[in-house]
Protein backbone atom coordinates (compact mmCIF):
# COMPACT_ATOMS: atom_id res chain seq x y z
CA UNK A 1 56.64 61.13 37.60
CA UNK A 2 57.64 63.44 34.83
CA UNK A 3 55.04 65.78 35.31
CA UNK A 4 56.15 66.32 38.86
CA UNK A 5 59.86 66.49 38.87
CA UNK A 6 58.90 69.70 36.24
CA UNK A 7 56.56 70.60 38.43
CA UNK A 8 59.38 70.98 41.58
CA UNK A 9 61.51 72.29 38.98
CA UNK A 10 59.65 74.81 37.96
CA UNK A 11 58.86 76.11 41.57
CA UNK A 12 62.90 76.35 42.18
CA UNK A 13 63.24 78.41 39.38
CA UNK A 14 60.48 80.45 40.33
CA UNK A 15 61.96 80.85 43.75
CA UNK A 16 65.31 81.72 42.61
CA UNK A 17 63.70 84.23 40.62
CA UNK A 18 61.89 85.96 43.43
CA UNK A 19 64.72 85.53 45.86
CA UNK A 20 66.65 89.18 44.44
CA UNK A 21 63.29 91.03 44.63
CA UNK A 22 62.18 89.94 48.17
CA UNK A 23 65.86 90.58 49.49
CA UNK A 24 66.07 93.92 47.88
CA UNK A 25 67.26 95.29 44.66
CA UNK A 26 71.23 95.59 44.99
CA UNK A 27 72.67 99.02 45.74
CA UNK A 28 74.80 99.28 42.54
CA UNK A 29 71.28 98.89 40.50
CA UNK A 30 70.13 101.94 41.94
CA UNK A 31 67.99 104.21 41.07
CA UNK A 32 66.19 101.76 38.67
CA UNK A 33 62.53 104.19 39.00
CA UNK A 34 61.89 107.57 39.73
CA UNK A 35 62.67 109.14 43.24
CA UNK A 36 60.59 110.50 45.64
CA UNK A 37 62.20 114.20 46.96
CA UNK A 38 59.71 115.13 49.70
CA UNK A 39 59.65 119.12 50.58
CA UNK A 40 58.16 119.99 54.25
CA UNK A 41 57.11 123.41 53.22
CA UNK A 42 54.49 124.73 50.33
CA UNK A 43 56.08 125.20 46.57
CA UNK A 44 58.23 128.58 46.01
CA UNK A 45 60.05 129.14 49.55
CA UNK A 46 63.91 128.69 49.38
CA UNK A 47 63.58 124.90 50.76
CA UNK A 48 61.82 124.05 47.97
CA UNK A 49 63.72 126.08 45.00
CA UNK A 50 67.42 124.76 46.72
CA UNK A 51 65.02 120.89 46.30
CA UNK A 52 64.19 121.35 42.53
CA UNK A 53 67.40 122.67 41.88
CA UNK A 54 69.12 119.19 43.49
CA UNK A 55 66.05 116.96 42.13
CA UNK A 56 67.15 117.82 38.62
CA UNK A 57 70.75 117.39 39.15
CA UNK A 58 69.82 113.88 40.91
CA UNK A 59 67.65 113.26 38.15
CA UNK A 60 70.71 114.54 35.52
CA UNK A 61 73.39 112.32 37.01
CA UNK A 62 71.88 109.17 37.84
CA UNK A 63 69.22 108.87 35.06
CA UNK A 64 65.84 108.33 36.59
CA UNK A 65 63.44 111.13 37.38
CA UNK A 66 62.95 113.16 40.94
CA UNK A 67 59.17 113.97 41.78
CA UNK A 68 59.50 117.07 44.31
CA UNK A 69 56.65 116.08 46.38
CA UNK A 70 55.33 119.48 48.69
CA UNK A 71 53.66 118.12 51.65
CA UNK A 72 53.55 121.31 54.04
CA UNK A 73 52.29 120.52 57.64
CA UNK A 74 52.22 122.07 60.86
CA UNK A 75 56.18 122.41 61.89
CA UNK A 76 56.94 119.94 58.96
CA UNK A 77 55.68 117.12 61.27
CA UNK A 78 53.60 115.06 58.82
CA UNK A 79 56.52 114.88 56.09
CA UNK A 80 59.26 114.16 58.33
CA UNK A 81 57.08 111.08 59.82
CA UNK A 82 56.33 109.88 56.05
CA UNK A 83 60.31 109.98 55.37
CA UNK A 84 61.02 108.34 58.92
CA UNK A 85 58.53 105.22 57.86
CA UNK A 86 59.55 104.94 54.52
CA UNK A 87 61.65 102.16 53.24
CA UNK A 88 65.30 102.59 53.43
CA UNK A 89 65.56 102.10 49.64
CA UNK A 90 67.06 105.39 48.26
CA UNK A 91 63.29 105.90 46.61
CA UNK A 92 62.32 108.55 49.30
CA UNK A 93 63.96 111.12 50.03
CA UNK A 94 63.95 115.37 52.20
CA UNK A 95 65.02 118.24 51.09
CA UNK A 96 64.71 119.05 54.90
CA UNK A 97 65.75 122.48 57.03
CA UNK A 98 66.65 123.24 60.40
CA UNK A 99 63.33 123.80 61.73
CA UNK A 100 61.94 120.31 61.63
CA UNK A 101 65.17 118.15 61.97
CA UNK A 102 66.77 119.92 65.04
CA UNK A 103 64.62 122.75 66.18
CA UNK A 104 61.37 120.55 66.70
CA UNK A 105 63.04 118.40 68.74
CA UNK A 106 64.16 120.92 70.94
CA UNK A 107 61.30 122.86 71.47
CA UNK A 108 58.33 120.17 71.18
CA UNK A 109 57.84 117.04 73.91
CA UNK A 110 56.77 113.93 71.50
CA UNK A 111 57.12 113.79 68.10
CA UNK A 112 56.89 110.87 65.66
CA UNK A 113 60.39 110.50 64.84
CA UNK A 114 64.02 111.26 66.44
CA UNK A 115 66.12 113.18 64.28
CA UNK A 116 69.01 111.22 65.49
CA UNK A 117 67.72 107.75 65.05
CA UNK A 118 64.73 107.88 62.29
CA UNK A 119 67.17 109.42 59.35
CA UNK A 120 70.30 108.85 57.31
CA UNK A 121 72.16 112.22 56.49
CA UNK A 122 73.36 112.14 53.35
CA UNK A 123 74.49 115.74 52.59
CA UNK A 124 74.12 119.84 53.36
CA UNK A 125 73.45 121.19 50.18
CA UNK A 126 73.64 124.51 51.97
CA UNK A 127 73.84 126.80 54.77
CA UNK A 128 71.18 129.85 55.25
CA UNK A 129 73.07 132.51 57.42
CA UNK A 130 70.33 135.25 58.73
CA UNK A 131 70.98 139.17 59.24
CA UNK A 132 69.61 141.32 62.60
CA UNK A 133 67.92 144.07 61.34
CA UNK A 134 65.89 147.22 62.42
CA UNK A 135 63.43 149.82 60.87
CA UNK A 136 65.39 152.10 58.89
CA UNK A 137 63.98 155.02 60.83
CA UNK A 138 65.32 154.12 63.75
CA UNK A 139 67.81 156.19 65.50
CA UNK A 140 70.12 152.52 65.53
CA UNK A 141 73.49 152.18 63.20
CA UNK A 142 75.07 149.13 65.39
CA UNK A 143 74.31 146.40 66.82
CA UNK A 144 75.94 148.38 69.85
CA UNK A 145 73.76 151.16 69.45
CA UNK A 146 70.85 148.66 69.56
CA UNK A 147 71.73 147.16 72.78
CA UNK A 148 72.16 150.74 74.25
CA UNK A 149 68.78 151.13 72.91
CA UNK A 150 66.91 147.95 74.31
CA UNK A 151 68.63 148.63 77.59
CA UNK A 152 67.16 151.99 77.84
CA UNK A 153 64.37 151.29 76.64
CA UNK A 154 63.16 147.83 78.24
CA UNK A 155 59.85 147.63 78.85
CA UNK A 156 59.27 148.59 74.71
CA UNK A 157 61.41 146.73 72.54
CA UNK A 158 60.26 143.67 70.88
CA UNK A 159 61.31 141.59 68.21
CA UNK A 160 59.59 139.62 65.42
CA UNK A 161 59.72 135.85 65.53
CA UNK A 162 57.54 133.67 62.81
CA UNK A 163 60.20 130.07 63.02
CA UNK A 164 61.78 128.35 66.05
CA UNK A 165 65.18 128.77 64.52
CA UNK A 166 64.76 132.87 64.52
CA UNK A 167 63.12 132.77 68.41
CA UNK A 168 66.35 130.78 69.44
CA UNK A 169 68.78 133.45 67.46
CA UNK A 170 67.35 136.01 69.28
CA UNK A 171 67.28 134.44 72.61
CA UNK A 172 70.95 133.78 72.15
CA UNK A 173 71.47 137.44 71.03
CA UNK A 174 69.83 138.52 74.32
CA UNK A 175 71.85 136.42 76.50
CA UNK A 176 74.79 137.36 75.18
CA UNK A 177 73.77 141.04 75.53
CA UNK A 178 72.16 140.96 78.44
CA UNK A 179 68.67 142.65 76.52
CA UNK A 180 65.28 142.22 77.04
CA UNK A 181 63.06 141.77 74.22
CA UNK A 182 59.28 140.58 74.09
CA UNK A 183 58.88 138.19 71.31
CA UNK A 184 55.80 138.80 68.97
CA UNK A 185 54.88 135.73 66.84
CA UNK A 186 54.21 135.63 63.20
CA UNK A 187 53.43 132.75 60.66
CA UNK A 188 55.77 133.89 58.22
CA UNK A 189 58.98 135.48 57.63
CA UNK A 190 56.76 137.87 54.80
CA UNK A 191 54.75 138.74 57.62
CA UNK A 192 57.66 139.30 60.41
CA UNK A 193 59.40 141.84 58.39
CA UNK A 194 55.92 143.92 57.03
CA UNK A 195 55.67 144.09 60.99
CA UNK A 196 59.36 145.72 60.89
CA UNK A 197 58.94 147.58 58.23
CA UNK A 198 55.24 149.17 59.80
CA UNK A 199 56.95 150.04 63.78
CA UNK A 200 54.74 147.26 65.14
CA UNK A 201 58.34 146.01 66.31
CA UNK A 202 61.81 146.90 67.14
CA UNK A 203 64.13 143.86 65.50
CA UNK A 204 64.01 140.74 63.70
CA UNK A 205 66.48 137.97 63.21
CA UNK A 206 65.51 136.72 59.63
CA UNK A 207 67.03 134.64 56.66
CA UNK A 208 68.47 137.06 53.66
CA UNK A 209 64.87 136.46 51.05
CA UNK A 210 62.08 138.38 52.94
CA UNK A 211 64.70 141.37 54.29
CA UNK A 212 66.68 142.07 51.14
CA UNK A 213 64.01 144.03 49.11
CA UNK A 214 63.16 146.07 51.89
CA UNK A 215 67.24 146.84 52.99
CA UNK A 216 67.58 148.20 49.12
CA UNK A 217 64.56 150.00 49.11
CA UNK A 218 65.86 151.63 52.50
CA UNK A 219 62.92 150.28 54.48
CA UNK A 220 65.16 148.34 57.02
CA UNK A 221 68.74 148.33 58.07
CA UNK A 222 71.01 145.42 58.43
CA UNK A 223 72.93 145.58 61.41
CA UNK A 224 75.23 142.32 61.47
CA UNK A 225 74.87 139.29 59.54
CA UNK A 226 74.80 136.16 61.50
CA UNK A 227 78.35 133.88 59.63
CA UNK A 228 81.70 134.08 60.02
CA UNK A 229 81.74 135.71 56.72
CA UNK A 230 80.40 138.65 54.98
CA UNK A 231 77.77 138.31 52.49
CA UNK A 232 77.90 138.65 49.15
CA UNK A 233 74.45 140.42 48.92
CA UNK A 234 75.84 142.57 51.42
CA UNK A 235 79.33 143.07 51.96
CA UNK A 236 79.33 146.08 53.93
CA UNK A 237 77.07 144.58 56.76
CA UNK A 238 79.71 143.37 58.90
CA UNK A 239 79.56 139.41 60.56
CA UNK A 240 77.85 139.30 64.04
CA UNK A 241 81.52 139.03 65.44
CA UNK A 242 82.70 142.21 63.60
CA UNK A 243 80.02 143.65 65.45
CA UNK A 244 81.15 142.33 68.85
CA UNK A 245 78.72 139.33 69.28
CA UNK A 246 81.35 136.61 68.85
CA UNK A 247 80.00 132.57 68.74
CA UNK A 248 76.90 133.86 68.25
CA UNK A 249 76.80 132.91 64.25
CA UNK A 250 73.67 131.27 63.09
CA UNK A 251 72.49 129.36 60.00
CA UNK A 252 69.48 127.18 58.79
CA UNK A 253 71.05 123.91 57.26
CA UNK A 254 69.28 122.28 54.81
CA UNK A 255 70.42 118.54 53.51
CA UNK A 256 69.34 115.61 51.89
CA UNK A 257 68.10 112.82 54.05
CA UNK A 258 66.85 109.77 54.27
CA UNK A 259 65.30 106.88 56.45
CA UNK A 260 67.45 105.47 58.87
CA UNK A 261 69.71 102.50 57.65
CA UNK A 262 69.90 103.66 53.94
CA UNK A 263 72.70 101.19 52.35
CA UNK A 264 76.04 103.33 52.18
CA UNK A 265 76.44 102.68 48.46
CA UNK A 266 73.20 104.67 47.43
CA UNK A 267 74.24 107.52 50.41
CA UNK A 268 78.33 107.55 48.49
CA UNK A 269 76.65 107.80 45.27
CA UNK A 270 73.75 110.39 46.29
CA UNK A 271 76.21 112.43 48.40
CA UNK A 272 79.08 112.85 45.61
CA UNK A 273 76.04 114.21 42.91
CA UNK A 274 75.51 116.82 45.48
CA UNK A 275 79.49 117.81 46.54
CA UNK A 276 80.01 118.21 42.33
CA UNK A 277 76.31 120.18 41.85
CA UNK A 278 77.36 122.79 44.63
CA UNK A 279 80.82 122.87 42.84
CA UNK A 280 79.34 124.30 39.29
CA UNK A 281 79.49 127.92 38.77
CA UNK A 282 75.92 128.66 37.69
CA UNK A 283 74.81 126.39 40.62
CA UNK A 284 76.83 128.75 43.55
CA UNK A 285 75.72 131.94 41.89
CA UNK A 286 71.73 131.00 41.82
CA UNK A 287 72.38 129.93 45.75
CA UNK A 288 74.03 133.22 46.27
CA UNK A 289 70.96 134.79 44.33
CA UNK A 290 68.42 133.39 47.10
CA UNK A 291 71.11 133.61 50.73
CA UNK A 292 72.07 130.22 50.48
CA UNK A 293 76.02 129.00 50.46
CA UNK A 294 76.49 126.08 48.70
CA UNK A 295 77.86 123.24 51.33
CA UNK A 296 78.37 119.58 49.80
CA UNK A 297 79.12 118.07 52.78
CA UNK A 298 80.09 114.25 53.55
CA UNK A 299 77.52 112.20 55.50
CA UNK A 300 79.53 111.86 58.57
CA UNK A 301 79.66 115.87 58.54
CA UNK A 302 76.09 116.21 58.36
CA UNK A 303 75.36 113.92 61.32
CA UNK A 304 78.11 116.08 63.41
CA UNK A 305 75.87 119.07 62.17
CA UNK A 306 73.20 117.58 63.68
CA UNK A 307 74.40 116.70 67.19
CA UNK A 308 76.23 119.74 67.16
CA UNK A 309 73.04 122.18 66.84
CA UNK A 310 70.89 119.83 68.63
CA UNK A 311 73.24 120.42 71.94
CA UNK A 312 73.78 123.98 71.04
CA UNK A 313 70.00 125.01 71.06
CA UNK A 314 68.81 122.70 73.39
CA UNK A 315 71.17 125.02 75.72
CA UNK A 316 70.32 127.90 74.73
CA UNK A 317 66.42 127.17 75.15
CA UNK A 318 67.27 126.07 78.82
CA UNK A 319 69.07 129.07 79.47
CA UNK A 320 66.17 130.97 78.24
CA UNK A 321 63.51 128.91 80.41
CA UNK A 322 61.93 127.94 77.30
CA UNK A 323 60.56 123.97 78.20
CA UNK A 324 59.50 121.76 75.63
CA UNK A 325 55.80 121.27 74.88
């Protein structure tokens, strides 16, 4: 009788003690192991420098490594899905850009995941405003002087395109000008600006990386830069509405997410590590460095982000008869 009231007492304790780890571990334990930081693109683009850079300061302020994981894929697809399926635990995490979260959806018909419902935001670590340039040999000093030019010249301008987010900047720069330019794909920003540099085309729409070695060798010229504000890098390139393009001001976010239904306790305490690493001097002037402005945004602001460019471009491609597929 002995033996089995130990027995049952020993299988209550046993359940009490599993009880915590089947339910979950409790948000204020967090992180209690190392964190997952996936990266949609290959190691060494900005994505995955402005990643590193917040993996250590994760790592830093809560006390538990971040392993950047690279998992580069067609359009980002692959890593997305792996974040969107992962457990909502805080343990996996994106360093993800514009291009997959809001752009895919726009421009592609199925995908595995809904940027809307498959993610917690958690915070923009910063914004990636892009520039419209030209070859420097061109006989164009102005964005005005570059519409004059495309409408002259209509049936040969072209522009360089090698990411959904710089197709849909351009399209937007057409309709507002009322231009005609023949887009010419390209797998890589590297390769969309060689192709500006060599004549092969007349403009590109690019981030700040690939274009500023050529602009201070004198290869290309910078026309307007796509923010509200000047840049830093370039302070005499005036903003796109400077140059008499107003609302059309363009930037690649990139944020920390999550999957969907992440406990608000590990999103406070993830977001306010990113808000105080955008906020340290060194931190703003290596962003600066690579065309990145530091953000630190709140949750709520990112998800606004979100809906805000996912109506914005999904208007824009309609306007430009561009279906998704």
């Amino acid at each position: 009788m002995k033996s089995c009231w130990m027995r049952a007492a020993l299988a209550v304790a046993l359940a009490l003690h599993l009880l915590p780890a089947a339910a979950g571990e409790p948000p204020q334990a967090y992180p209690s192991k190392p964190i997952r930081l996936l990266v949609p693109y290959a190691v060494g683009g900005g994505t995955d420098v402005l990643a590193r850079m917040t993996g250590k300061e994760i790592s830093d302020a809560l006390g538990q490594p971040v392993v950047v994981e690279n998992r580069p894929s067609a359009q980002g697809i692959a890593a997305m899905e792996h974040v969107a399926r992962a457990p909502a635990d805080g343990y996996t995490l994106m360093m993800a850009p514009s291009g997959p979260l809001v752009m895919n959806p726009v421009l592609m018909k199925s995908l595995p995941y809904s940027p809307e419902k498959d993610f917690t935001p958690i915070s923009i670590v910063g914004r990636l405003p892009l520039l419209i340039a030209v070859n420097a040999e061109m006989p164009v000093r102005s964005v005005a002087d570059l519409v004059a030019y495309a409408k002259a010249n209509p049936d040969k301008v072209s522009y360089a395109s090698s990411a959904s987010l710089f197709q849909l900047a351009t399209e937007l720069f057409k309709q507002k000008t009322g231009t005609r330019f023949l887009a010419i794909p390209y797998k890589s920003s590297g390769e969309s600006t060689t192709a500006l540099v060599g004549g092969q085309v007349t403009m590109a729409i690019a981030d700040l990386p690939p274009l500023t070695p050529l602009i201070k060798a004198g290869k290309v010229r910078a026309l307007a830069y796509t923010n509200a504000t000047r840049s830093e890098t370039f302070p005499d390139v005036p903003t796109v509405a400077e140059a008499g393009l107003p609302d059309t001001e363009v930037a690649t976010l990139v944020g920390l997410i999550g999957p969907a239904g992440m406990p608000p306790e590990i999103v406070a305490r993830l977001q306010d590590v990113l808000v105080r690493m955008v906020r340290k001097p060194e931190v703003r002037q290596r962003f600066l460095q690579i065309g990145v402005e530091p953000v630190g945004s709140t949750a709520q602001e990112y998800a606004a982000s979100i809906r805000q460019d996912l109506e914005r471009w999904s208007s824009v491609a309609a306007r430009a008869g561009i279906h998704p597929e």
